[in-house]
C-alpha atoms as a PDB file:
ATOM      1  CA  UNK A   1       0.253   8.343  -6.750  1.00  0.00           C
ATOM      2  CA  UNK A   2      -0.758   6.197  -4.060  1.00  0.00           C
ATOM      3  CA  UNK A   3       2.026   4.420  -1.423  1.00  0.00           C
ATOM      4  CA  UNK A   4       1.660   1.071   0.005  1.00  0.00           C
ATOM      5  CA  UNK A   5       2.214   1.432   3.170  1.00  0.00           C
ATOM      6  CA  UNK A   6       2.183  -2.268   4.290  1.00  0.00           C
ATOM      7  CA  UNK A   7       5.820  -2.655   1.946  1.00  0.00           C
ATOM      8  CA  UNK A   8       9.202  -0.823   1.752  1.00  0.00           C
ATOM      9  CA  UNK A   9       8.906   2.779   1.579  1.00  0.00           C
ATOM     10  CA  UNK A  10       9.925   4.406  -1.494  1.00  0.00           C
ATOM     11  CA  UNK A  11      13.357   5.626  -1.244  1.00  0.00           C
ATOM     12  CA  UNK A  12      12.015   9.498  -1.660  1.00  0.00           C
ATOM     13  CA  UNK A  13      10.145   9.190   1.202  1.00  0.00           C
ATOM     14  CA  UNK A  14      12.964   7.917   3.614  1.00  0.00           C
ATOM     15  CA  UNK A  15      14.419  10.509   2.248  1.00  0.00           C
ATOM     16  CA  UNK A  16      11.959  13.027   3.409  1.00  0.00           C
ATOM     17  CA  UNK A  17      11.946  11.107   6.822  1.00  0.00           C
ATOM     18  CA  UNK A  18      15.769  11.427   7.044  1.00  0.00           C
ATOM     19  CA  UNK A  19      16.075  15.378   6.328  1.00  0.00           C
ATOM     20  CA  UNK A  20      13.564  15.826   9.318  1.00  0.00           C
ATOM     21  CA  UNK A  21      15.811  13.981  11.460  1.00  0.00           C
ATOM     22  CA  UNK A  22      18.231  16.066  10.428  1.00  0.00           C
ATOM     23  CA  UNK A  23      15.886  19.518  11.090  1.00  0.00           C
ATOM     24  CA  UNK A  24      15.520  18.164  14.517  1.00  0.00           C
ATOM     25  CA  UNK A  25      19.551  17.780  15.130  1.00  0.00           C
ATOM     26  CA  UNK A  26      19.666  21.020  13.677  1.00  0.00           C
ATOM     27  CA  UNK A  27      17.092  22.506  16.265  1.00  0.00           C
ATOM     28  CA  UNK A  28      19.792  20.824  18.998  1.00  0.00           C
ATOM     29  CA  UNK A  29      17.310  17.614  19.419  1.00  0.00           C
ATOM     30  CA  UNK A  30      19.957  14.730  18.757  1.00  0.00           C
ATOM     31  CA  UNK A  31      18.190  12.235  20.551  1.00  0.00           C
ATOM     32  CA  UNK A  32      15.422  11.628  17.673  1.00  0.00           C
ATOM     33  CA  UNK A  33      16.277  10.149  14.555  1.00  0.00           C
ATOM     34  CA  UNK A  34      14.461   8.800  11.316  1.00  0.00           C
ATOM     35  CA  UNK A  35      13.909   5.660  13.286  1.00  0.00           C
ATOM     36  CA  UNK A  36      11.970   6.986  15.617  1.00  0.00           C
ATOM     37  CA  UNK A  37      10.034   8.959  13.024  1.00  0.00           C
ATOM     38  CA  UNK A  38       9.220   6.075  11.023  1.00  0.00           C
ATOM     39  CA  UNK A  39       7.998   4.365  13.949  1.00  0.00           C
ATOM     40  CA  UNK A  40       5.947   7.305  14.784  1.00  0.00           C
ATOM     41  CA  UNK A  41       4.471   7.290  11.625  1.00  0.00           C
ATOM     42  CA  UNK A  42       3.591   3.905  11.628  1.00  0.00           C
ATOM     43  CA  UNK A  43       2.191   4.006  15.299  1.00  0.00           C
ATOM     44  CA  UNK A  44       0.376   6.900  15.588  1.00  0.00           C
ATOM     45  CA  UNK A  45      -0.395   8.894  11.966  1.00  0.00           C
ATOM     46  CA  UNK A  46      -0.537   5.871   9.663  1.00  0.00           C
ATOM     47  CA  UNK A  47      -1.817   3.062  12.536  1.00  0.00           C
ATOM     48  CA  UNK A  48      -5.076   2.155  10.528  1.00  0.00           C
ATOM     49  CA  UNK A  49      -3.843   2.896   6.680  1.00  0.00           C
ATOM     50  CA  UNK A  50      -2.485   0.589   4.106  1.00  0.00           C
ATOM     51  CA  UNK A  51      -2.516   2.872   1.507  1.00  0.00           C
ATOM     52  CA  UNK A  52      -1.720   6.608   1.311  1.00  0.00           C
ATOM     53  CA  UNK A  53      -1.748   9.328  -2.018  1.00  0.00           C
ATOM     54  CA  UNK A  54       2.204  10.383  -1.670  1.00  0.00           C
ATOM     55  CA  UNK A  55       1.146  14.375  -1.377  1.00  0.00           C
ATOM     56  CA  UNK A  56      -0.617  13.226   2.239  1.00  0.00           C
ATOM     57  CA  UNK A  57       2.389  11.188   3.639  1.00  0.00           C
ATOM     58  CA  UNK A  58       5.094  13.724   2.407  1.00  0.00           C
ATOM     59  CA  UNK A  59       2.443  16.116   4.284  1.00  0.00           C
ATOM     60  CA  UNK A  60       2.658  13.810   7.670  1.00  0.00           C
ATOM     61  CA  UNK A  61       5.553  14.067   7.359  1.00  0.00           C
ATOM     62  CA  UNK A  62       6.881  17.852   7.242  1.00  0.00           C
ATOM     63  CA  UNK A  63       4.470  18.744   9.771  1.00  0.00           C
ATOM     64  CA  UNK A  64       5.744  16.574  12.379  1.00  0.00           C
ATOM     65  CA  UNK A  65       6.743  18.115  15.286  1.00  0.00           C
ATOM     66  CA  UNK A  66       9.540  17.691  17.738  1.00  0.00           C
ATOM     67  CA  UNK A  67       6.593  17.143  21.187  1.00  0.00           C
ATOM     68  CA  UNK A  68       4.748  14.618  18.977  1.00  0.00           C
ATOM     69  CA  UNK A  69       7.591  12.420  18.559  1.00  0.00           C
ATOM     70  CA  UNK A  70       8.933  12.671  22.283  1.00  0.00           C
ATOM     71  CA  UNK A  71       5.472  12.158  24.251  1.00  0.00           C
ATOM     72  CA  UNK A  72       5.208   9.169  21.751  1.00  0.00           C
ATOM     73  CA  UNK A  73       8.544   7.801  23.238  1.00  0.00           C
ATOM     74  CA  UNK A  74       7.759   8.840  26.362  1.00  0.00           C
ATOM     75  CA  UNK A  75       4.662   6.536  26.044  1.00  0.00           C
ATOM     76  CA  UNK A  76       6.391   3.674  24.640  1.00  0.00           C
ATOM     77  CA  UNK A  77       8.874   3.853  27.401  1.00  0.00           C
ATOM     78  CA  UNK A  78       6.492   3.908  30.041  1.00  0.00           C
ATOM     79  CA  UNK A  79       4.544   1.060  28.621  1.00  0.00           C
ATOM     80  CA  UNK A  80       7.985  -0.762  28.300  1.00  0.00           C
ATOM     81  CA  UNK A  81       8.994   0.075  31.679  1.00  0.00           C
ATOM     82  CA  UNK A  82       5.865  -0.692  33.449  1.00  0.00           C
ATOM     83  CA  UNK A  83       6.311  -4.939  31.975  1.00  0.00           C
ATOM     84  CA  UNK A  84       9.770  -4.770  33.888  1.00  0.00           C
ATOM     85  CA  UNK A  85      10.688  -6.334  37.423  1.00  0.00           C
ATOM     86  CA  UNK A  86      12.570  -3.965  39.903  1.00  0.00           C
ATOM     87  CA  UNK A  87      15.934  -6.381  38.867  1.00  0.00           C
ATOM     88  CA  UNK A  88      15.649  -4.590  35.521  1.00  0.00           C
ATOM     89  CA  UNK A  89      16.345  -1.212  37.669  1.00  0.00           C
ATOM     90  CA  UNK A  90      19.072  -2.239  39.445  1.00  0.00           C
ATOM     91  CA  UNK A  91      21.862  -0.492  37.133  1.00  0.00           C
ATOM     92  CA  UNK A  92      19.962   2.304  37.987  1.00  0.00           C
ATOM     93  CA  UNK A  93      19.118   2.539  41.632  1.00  0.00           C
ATOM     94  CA  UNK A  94      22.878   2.034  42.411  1.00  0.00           C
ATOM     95  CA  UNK A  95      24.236   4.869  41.423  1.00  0.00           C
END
């Protein structure tokens, strides 16, 4: 069965992408959830696909790990933080 990537994800899947949230809170990593995994997915595994057989996704998917999901955000927060002005810091540099 193939998955169109480019719509909705089938519930199943979000599913899938919700219990390995939950195996990261489990392994004490809070700070990732099935957000972030989608948009992992998306970004980075699926970038170039529109359409995937279900057995590969569901495979992306399990064997995601916990460093390839954090030195994506890291990444994206760089990238985000390098388009700022020092007035965006300011919270920060006062303390």
């Amino acid at each position: 069965m193939e998955i169109d990537l480019r719509n909705n994800l089938p519930v199943d899947i979000l599913f899938l992408i919700r219990i390995k949230a939950n195996e990261f809170r489990n392994e004490g990593i809070h700070q990732i959830n099935a957000g972030d995994i989608k948009e992992f997915l998306y970004q980075t595994k699926w970038k170039d696909e529109e359409t995937m057989l279900m057995c590969n996704v569901i495979d992306d998917i399990m064997s995601i790990r916990f460093s390839e999901v954090f030195d994506y955000l890291k990444v994206k927060v760089i990238k985000e933080a390098s388009s700022m002005h020092i007035e965006d810091f300011n919270e920060l540099i006062a303390k």
